[in-house]
C-alpha atoms as a PDB file:
ATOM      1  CA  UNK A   1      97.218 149.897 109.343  1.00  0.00           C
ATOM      2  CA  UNK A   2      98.499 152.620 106.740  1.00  0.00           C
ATOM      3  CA  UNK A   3     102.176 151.573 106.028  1.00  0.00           C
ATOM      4  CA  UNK A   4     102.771 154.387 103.793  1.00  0.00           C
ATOM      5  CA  UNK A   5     101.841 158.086 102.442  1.00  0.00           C
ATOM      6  CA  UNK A   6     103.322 158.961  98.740  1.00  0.00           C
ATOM      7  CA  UNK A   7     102.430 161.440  96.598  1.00  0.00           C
ATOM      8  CA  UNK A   8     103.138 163.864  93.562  1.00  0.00           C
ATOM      9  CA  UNK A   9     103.583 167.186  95.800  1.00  0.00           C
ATOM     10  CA  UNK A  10     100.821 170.061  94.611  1.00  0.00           C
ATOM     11  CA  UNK A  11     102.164 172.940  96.589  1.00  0.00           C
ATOM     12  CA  UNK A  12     100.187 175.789  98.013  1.00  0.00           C
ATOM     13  CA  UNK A  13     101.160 178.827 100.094  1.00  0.00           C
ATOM     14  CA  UNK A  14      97.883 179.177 102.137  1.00  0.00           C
ATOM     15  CA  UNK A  15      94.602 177.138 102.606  1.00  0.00           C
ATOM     16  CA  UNK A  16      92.917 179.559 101.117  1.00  0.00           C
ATOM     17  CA  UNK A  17      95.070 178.593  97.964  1.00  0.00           C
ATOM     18  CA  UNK A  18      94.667 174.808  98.498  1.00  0.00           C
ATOM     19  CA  UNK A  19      91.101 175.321  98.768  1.00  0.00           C
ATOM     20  CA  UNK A  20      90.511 177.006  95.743  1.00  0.00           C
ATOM     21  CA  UNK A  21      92.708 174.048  93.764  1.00  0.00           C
ATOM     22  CA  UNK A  22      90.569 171.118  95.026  1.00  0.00           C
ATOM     23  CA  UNK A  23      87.063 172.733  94.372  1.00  0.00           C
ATOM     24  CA  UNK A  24      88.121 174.494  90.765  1.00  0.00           C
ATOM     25  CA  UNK A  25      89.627 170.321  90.227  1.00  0.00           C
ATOM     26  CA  UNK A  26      93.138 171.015  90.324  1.00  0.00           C
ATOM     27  CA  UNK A  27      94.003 168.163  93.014  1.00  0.00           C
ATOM     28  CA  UNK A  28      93.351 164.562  91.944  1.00  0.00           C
ATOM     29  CA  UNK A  29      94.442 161.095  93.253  1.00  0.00           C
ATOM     30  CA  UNK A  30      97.824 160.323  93.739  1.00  0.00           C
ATOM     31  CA  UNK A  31      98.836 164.345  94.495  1.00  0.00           C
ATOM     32  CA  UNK A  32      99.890 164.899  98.034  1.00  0.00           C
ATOM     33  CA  UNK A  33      98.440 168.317  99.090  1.00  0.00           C
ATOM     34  CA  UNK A  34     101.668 170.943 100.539  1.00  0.00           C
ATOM     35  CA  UNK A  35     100.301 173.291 102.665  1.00  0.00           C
ATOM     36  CA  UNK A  36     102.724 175.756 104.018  1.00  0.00           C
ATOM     37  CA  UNK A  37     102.222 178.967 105.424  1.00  0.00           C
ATOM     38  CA  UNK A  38      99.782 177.218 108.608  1.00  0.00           C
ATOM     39  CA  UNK A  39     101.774 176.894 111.359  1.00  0.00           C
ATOM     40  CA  UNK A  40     102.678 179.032 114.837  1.00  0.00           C
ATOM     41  CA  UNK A  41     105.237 181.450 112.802  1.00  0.00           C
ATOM     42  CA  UNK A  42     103.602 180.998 109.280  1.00  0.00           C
ATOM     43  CA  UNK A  43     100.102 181.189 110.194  1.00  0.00           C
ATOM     44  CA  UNK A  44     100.443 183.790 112.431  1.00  0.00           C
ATOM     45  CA  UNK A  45      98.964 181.574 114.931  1.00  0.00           C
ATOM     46  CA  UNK A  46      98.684 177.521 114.191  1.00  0.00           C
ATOM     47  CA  UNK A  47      95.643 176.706 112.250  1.00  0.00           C
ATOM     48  CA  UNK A  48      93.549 174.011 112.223  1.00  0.00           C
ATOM     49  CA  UNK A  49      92.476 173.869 107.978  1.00  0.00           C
ATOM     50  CA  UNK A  50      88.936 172.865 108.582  1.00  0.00           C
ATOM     51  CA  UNK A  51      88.272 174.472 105.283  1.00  0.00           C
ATOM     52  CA  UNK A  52      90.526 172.583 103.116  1.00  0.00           C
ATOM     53  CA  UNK A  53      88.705 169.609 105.393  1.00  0.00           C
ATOM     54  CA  UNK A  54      85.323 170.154 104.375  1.00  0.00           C
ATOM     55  CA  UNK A  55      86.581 170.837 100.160  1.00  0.00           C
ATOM     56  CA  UNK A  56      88.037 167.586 100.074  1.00  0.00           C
ATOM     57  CA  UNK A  57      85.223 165.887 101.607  1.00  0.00           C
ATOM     58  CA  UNK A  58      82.666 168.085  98.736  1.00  0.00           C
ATOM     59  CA  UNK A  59      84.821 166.762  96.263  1.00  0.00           C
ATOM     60  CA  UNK A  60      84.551 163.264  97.482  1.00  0.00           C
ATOM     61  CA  UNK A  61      88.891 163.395  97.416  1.00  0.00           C
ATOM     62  CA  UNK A  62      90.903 160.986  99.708  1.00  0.00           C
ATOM     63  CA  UNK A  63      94.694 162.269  99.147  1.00  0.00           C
ATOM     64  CA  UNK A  64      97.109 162.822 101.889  1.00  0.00           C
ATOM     65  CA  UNK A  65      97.949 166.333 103.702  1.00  0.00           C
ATOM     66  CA  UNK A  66     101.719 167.485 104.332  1.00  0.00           C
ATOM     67  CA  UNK A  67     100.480 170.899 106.537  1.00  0.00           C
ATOM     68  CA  UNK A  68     102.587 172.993 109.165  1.00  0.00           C
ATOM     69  CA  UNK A  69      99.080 173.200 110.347  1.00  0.00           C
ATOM     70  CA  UNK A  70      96.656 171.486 112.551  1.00  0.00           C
ATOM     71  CA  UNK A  71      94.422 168.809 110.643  1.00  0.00           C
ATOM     72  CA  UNK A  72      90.382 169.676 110.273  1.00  0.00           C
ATOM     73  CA  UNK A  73      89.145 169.345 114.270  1.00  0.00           C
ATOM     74  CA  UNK A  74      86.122 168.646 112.178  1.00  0.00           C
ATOM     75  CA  UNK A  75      85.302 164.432 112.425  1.00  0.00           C
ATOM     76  CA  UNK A  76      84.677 163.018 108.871  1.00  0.00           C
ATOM     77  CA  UNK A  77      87.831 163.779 107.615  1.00  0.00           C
ATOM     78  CA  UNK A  78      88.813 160.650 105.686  1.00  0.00           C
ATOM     79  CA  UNK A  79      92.725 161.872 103.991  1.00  0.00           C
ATOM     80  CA  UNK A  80      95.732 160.965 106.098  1.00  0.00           C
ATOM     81  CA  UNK A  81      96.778 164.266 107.529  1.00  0.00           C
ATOM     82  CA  UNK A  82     100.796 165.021 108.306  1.00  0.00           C
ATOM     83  CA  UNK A  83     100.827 167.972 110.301  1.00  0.00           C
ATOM     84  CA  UNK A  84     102.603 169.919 112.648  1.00  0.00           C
ATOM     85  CA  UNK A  85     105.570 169.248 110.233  1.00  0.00           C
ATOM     86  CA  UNK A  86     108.916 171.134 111.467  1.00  0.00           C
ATOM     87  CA  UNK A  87     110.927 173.151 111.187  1.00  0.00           C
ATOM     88  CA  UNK A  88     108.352 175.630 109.231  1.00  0.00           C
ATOM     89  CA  UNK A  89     109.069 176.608 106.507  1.00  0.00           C
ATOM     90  CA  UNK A  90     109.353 180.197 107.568  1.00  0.00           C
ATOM     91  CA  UNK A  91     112.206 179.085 109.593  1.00  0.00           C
ATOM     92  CA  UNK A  92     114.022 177.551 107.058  1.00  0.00           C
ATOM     93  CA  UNK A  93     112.338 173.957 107.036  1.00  0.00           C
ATOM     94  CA  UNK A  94     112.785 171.483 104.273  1.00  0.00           C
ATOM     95  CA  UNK A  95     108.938 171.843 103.521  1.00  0.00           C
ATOM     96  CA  UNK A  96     109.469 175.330 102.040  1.00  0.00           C
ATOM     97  CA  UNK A  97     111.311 173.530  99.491  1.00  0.00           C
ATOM     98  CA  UNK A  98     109.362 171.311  97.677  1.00  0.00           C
ATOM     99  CA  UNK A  99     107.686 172.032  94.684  1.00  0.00           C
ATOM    100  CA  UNK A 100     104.504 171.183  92.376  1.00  0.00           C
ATOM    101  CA  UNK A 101     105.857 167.581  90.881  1.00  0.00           C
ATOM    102  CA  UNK A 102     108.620 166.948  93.534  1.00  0.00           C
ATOM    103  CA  UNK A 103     107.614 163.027  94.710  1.00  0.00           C
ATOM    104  CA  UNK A 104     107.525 162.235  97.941  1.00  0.00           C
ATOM    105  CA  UNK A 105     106.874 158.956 100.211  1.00  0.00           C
ATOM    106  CA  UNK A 106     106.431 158.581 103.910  1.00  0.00           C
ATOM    107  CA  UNK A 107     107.772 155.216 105.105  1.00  0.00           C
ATOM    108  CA  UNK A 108     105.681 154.560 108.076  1.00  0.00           C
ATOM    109  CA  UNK A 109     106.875 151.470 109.225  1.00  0.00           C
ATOM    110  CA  UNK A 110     110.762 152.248 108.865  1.00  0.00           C
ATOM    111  CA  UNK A 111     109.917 156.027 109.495  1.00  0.00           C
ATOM    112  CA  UNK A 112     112.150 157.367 106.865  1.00  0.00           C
ATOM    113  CA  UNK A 113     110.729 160.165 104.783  1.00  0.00           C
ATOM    114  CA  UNK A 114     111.886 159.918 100.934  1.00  0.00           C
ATOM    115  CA  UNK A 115     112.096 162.076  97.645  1.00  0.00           C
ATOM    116  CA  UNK A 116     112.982 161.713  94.186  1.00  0.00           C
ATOM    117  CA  UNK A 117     114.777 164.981  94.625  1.00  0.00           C
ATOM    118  CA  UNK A 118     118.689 165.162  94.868  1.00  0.00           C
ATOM    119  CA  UNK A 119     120.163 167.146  97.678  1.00  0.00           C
ATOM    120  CA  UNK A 120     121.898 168.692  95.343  1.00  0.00           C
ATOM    121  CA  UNK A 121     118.679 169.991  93.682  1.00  0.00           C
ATOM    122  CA  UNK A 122     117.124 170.217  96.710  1.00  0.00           C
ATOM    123  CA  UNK A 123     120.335 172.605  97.979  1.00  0.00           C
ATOM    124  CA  UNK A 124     120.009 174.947  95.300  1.00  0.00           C
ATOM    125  CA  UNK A 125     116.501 175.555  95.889  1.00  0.00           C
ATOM    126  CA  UNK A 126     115.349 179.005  96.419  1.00  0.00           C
ATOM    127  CA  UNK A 127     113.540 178.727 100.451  1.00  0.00           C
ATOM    128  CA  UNK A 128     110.135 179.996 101.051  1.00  0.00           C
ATOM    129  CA  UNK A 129     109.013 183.402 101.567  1.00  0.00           C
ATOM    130  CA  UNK A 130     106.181 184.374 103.754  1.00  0.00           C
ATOM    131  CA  UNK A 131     104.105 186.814 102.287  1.00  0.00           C
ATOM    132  CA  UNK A 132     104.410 190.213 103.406  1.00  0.00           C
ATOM    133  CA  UNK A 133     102.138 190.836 106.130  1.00  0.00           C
ATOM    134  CA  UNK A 134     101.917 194.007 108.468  1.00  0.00           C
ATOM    135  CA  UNK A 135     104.533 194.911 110.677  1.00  0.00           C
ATOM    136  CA  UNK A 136     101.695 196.126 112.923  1.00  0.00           C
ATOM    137  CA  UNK A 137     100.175 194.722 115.709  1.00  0.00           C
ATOM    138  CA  UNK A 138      99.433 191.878 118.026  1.00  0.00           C
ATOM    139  CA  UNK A 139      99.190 189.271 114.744  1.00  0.00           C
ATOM    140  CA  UNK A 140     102.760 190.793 113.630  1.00  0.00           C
ATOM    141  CA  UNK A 141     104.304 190.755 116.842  1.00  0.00           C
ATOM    142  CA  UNK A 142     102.978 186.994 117.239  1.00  0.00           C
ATOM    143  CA  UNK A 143     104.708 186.031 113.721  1.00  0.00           C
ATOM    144  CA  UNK A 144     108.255 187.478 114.991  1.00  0.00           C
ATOM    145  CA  UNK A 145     108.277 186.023 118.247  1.00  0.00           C
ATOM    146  CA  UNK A 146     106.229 182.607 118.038  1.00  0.00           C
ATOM    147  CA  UNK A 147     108.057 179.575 118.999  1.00  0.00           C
ATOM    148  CA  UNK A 148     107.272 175.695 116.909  1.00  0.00           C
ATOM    149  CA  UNK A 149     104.235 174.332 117.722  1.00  0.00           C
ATOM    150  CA  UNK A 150     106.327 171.603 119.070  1.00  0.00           C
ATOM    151  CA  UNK A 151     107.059 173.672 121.321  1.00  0.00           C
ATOM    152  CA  UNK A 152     103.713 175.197 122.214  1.00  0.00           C
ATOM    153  CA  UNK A 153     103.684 177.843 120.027  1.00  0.00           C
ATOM    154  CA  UNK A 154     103.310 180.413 122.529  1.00  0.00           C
ATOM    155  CA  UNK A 155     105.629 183.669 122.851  1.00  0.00           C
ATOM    156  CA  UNK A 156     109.667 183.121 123.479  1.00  0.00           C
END
């Protein structure tokens, strides 16, 4: 049974982005993947990152996935996956403020989540910023009005 999930955070906006990293060889063992910028208000729409599934299984990588996202619905997928992590970032979450380098360590067994950041750092952080995306249409009106995915993502 996996007791524990710790990595050096490598921080992408997209999985388009995170995609690009692990097949150019920017991700190697030890990083834990960041993948904001998935979920019901980030995404628009929560999505599953099948993509970023299928690089790291190309590039034969086995590192753990912190994603506001779904995990691959592809089978094959060997990486623990953390997903549906909330609040979003978009909303404010503490996952919009990590950064490339920033440890962090999942305590499974005494489910505590742990950083080598202080909260003072942490504090003074500039939050995350969705990109600019249309103001136009349903995929806009989804982004303003989606609830968590905890909460089933639909319209509030």
């Amino acid at each position: 049974m996996l007791e524990e999930i710790a990595g050096e955070c490598r921080v992408y906006a997209s999985e388009r982005e995170a995609v690009e990293a692990v097949l150019d060889g920017g991700v190697w063992r030890g990083d834990l993947l960041v993948v904001t910028g998935c979920g019901a208000r980030g995404g628009p729409g929560l999505l599953a990152l099948d993509g970023l599934g299928a690089a790291l299984a190309e590039a034969g990588l086995d590192v753990p996935v912190l994603t506001d996202g779904l995990p691959p619905s592809k089978a094959g997928v060997e990486s623990p996956w953390i997903s549906l992590f909330s609040p979003e970032p978009v909303s404010g979450g503490v996952m919009g403020l990590l950064r490339d380098g920033d440890t962090l360590r999942f305590d499974l067994v005494e489910g505590r989540i742990r950083t080598g950041i202080s909260a003072d750092e942490l504090e003074s952080r500039e939050p995350f910023v969705a990109p600019e995306r249309s103001p136009f249409g349903y995929a806009a009106r989804y982004a303003r009005s989606a609830l968590p995915a905890l909460e089933g993502a639909g319209f509030g």
